[in-house]
Protein backbone atom coordinates (compact mmCIF):
# COMPACT_ATOMS: atom_id res chain seq x y z
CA UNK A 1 89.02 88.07 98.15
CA UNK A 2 91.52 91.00 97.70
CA UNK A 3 89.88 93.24 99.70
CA UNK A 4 89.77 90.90 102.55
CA UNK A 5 93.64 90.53 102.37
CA UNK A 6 94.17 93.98 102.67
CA UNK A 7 91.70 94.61 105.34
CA UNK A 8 93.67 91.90 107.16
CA UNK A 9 96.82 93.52 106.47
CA UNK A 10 95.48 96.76 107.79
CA UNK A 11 94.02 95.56 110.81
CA UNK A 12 97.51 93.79 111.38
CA UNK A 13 99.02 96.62 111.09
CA UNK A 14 97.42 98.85 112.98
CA UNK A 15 97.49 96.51 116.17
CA UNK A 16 101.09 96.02 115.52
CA UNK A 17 102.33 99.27 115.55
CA UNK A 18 99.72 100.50 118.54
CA UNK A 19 101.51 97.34 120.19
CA UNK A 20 104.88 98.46 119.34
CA UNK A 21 104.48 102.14 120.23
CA UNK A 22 103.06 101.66 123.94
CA UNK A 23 105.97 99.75 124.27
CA UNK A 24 108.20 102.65 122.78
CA UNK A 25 106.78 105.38 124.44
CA UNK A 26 105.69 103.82 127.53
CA UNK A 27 107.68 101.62 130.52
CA UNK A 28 105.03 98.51 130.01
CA UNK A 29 107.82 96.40 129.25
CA UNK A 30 110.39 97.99 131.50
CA UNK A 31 107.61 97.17 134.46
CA UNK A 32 107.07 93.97 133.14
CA UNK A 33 110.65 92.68 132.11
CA UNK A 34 111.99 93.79 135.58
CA UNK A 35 109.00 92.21 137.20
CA UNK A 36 109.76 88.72 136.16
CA UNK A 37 113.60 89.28 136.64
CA UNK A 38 114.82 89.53 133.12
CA UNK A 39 115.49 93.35 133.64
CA UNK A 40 118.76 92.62 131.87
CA UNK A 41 116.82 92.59 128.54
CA UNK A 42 116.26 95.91 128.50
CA UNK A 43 118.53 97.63 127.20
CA UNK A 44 117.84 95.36 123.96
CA UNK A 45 114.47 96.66 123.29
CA UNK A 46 115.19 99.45 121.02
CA UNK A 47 117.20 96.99 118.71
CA UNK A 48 113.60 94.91 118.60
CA UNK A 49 110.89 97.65 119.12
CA UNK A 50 112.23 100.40 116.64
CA UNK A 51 112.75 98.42 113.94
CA UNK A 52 109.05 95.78 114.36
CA UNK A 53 107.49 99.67 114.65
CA UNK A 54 108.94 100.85 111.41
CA UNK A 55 107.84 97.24 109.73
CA UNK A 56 104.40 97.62 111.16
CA UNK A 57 103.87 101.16 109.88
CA UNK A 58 104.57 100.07 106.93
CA UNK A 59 102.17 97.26 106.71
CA UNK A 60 99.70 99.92 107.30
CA UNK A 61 100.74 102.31 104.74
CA UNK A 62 101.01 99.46 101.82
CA UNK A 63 97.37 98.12 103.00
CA UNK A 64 95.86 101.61 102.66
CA UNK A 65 97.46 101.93 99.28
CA UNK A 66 96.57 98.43 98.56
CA UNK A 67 92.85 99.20 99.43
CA UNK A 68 92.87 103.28 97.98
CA UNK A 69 93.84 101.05 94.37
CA UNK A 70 90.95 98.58 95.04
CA UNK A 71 88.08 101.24 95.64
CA UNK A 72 89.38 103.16 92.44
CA UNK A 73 89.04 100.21 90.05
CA UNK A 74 85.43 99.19 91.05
């Protein structure tokens, strides 16, 4: 049952932070946000992106850990 939770976590993870860096890196939302008229958003997104980035990076790093520990008590 443990390993399922941290494959979860993982796969979380990973789609979070690919999520949160093609928004980073990329103008997706710019395009997006401007194209519905709520352009004025923005300049907000590095409060929001940066810091859901960092938190989903580290989902991934404490699932891999989590799931390195399970494989070397079996």
């Amino acid at each position: 049952m443990a390993g399922r939770r941290s494959n979860g976590l993982f796969k979380v993870g990973i789609f979070g932070s690919a999520i949160a860096a093609v928004c980073c890196f990329t103008p997706v939302l710019v395009i997006g946000l401007s194209a519905v008229g709520l352009g004025i958003l923005i300049a907000y997104l590095d409060y929001v992106l940066l810091p859901a980035l960092i938190i989903f990076i580290g989902i991934t790093i404490y699932a891999m850990t989590r799931r390195n520990l399970e494989v070397g008590h079996d």
